[in-house]
Protein backbone atom coordinates (compact mmCIF):
# COMPACT_ATOMS: atom_id res chain seq x y z
CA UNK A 1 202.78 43.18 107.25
CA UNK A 2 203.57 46.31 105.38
CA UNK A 3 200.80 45.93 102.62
CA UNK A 4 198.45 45.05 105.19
CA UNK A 5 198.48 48.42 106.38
CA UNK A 6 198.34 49.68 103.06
CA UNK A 7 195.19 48.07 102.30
CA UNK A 8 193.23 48.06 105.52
CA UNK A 9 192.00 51.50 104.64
CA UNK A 10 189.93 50.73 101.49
CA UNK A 11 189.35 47.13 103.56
CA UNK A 12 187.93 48.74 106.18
CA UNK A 13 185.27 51.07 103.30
CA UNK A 14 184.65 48.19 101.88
CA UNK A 15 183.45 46.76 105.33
CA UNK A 16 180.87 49.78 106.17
CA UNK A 17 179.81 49.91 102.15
CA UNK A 18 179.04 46.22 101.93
CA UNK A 19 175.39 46.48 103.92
CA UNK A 20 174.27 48.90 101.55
CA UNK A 21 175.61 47.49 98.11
CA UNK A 22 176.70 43.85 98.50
CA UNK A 23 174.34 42.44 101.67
CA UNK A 24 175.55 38.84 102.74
CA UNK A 25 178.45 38.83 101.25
CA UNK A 26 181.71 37.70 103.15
CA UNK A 27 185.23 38.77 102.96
CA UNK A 28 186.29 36.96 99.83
CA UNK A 29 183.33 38.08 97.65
CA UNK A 30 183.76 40.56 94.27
CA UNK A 31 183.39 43.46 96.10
CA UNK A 32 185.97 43.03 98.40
CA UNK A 33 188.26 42.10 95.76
CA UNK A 34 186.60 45.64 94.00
CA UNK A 35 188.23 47.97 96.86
CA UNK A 36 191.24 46.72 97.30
CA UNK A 37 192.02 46.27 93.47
CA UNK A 38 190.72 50.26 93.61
CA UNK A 39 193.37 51.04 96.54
CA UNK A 40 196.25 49.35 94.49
CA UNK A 41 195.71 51.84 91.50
CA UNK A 42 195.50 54.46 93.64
CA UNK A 43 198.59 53.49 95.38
CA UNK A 44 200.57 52.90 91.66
CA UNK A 45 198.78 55.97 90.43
CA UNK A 46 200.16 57.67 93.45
CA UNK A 47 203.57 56.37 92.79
CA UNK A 48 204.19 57.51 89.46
CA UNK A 49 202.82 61.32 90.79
CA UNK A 50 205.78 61.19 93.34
CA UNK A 51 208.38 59.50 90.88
CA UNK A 52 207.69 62.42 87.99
CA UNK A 53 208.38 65.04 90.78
CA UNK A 54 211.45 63.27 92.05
CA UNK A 55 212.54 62.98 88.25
CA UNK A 56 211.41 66.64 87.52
CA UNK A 57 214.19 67.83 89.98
CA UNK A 58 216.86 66.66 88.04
CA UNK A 59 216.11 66.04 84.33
CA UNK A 60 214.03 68.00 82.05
CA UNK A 61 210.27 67.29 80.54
CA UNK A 62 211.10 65.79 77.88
CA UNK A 63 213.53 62.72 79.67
CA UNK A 64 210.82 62.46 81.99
CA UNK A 65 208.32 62.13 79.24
CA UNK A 66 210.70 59.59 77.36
CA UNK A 67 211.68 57.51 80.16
CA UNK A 68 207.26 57.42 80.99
CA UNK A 69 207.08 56.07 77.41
CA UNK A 70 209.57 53.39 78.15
CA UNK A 71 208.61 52.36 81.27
CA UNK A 72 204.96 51.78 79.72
CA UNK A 73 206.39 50.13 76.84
CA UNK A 74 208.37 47.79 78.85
CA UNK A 75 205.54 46.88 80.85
CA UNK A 76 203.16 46.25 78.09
CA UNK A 77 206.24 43.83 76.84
CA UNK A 78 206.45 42.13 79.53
CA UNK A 79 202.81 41.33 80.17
CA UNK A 80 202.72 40.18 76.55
CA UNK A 81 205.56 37.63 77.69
CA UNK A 82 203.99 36.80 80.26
CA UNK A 83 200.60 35.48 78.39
CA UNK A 84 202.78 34.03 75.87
CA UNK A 85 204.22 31.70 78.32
CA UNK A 86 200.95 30.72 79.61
């Protein structure tokens, strides 16, 4: 239920911007799909804003800075695993 509410806003501008750039197009269609893959990298975009202030307040720059590398590091990794195993 939680990530419904999360989503319903860029649902719902995806619902009054559909007449003008997508006519006839239902609820499963591309741009549907468009806003709500828009409001989950503004949400992770959002996230990472929030987690370098937390980490700000107790470590300096340059951790913060390292442990940013990392984490992008280990997620590049693990999507490489990932289409490995596919």
């Amino acid at each position: 239920m939680g990530l419904a509410y999360l989503y319903a806003p860029f649902y719902f501008l995806a619902r009054i911007t559909a007449p003008m750039f997508a006519p006839g197009e239902h609820q499963f269609s591309n741009h549907y799909g468009t806003f709500i893959l828009l409001g989950g990298l503004i949400y992770g975009i959002l996230g990472l804003v929030l987690l370098s202030r937390l980490l700000r307040k107790y470590f300096k720059d340059g951790t913060v800075a390292w442990l940013f590398c990392l984490l992008h590091l280990e997620q590049t990794f693990s999507i490489m695993l990932l289409r490995k195993a596919e």
